[in-house]
C-alpha atoms as a PDB file:
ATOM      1  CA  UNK A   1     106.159 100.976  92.886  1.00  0.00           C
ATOM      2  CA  UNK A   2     108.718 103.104  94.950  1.00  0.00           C
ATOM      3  CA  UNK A   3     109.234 100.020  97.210  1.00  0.00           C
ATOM      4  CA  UNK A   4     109.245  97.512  94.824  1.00  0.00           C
ATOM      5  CA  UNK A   5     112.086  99.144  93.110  1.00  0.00           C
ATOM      6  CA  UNK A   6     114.032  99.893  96.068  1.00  0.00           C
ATOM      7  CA  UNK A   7     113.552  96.287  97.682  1.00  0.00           C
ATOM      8  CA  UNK A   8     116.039  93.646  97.590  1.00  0.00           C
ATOM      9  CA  UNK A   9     115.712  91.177  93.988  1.00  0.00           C
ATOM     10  CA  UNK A  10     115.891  88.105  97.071  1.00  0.00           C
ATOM     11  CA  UNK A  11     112.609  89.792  99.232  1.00  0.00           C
ATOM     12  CA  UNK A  12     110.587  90.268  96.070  1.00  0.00           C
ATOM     13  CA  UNK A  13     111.308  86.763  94.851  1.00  0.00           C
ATOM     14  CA  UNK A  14     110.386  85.724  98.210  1.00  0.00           C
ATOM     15  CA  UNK A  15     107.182  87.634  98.213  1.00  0.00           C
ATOM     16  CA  UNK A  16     106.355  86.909  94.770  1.00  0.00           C
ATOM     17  CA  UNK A  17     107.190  83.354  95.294  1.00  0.00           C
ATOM     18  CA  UNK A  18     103.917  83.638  98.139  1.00  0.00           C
ATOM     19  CA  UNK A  19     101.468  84.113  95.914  1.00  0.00           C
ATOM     20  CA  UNK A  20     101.994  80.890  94.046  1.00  0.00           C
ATOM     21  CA  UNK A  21     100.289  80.329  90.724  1.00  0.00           C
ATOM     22  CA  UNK A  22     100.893  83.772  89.096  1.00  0.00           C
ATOM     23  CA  UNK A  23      98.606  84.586  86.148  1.00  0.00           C
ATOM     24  CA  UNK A  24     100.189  84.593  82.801  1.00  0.00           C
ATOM     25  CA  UNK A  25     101.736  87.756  81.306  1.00  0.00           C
ATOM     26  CA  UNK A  26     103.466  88.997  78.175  1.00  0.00           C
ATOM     27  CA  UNK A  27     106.522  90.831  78.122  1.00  0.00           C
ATOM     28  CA  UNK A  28     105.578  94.426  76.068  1.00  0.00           C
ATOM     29  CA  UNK A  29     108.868  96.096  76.618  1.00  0.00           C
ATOM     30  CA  UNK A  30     111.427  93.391  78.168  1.00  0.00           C
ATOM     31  CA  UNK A  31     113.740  94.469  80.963  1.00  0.00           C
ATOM     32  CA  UNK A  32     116.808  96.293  78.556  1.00  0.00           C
ATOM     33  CA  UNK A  33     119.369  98.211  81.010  1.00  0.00           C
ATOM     34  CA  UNK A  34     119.708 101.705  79.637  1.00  0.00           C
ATOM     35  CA  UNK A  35     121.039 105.051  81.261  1.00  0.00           C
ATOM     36  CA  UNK A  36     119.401 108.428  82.539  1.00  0.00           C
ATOM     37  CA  UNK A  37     120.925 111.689  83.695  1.00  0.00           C
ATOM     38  CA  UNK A  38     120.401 112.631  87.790  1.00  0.00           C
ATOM     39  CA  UNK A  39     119.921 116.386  88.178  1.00  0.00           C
ATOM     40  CA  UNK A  40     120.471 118.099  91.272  1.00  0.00           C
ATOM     41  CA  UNK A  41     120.061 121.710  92.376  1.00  0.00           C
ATOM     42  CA  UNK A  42     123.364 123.181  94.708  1.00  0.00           C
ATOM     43  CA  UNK A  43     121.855 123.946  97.860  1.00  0.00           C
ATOM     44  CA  UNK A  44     118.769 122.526  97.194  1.00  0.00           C
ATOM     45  CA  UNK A  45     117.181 126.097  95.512  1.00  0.00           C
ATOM     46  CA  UNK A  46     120.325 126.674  93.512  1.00  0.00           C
ATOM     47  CA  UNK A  47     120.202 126.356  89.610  1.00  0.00           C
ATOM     48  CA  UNK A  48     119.808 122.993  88.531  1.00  0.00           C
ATOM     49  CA  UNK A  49     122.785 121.071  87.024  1.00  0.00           C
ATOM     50  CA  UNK A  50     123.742 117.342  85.968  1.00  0.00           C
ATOM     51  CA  UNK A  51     124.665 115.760  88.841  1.00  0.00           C
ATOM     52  CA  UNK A  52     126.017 112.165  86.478  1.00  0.00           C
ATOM     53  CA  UNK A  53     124.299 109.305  85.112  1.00  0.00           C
ATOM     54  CA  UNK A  54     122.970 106.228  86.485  1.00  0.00           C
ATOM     55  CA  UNK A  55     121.813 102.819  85.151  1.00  0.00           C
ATOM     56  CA  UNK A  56     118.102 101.687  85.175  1.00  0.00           C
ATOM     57  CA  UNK A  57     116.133  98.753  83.887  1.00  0.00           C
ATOM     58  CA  UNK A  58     112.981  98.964  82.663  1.00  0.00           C
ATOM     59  CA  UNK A  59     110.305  96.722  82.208  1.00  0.00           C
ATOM     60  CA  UNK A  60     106.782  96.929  80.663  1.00  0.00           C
ATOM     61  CA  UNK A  61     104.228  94.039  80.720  1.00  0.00           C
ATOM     62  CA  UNK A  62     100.977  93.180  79.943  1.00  0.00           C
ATOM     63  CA  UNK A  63      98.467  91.057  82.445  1.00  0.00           C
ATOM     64  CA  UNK A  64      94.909  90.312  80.631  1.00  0.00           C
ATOM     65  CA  UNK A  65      94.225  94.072  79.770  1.00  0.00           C
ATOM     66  CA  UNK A  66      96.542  95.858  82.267  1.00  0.00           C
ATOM     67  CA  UNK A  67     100.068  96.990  81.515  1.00  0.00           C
ATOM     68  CA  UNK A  68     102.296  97.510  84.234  1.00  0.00           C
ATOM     69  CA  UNK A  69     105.184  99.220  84.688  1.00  0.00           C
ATOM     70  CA  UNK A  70     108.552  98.469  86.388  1.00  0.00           C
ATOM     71  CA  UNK A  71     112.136 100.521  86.874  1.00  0.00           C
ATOM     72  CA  UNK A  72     115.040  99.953  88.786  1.00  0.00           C
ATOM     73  CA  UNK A  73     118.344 101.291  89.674  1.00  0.00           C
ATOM     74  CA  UNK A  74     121.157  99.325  88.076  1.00  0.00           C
ATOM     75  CA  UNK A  75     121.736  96.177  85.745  1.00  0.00           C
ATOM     76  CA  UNK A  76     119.598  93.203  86.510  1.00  0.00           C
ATOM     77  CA  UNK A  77     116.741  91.560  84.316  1.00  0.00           C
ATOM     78  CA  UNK A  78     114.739  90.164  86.809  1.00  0.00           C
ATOM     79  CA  UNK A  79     114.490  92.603  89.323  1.00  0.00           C
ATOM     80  CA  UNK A  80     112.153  94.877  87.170  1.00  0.00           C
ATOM     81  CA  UNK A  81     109.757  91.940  85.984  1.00  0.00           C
ATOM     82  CA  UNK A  82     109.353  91.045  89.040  1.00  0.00           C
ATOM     83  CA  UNK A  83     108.297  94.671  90.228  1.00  0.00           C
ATOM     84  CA  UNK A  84     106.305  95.324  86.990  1.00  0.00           C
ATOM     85  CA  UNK A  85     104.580  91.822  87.486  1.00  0.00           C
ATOM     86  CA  UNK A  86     103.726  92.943  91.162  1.00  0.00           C
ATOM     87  CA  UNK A  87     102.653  95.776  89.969  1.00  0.00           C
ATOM     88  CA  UNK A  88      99.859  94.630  87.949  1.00  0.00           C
ATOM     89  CA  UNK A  89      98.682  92.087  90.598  1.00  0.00           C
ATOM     90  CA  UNK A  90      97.778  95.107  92.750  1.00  0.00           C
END
């Protein structure tokens, strides 16, 4: 999921676009960009404080009985179905 998320939206559609006929799936929680807090610790041992916020887009889908689950940093929509949708094929 960890390299879905970080991969580029053009190598997943690429990838994704390999497979060809992809099964049919239905959105459960549709990509909706959102914010979370980062927390750090100062020296890595230190006391933990709020390093700021970033952006992330969910997804959450459903594939016959499987959900899967996608999340990635910053504001686009298809990014995250695409990673959810992969990860349900696997």
């Amino acid at each position: 999921m960890a390299t879905q998320a970080k991969s580029n939206l053009d190598q997943l559609e690429a990838k994704v676009a390999e497979i060809g006929t992809l099964p049919e799936y239905i959105l459960i929680r549709p990509p909706e960009i959102g914010l979370t807090m980062v927390q750090d610790r100062a020296g890595a041992t230190g006391q933990i404080f709020n390093l700021g916020e970033i952006t992330i887009t969910p997804c959450t889908l459903k594939i016959g009985e499987l959900a899967a689950f996608g999340y990635v940093a910053g504001r686009s929509y298809r990014h995250p179905e695409l990673a959810a949708l992969s990860d349900g094929l696997i």
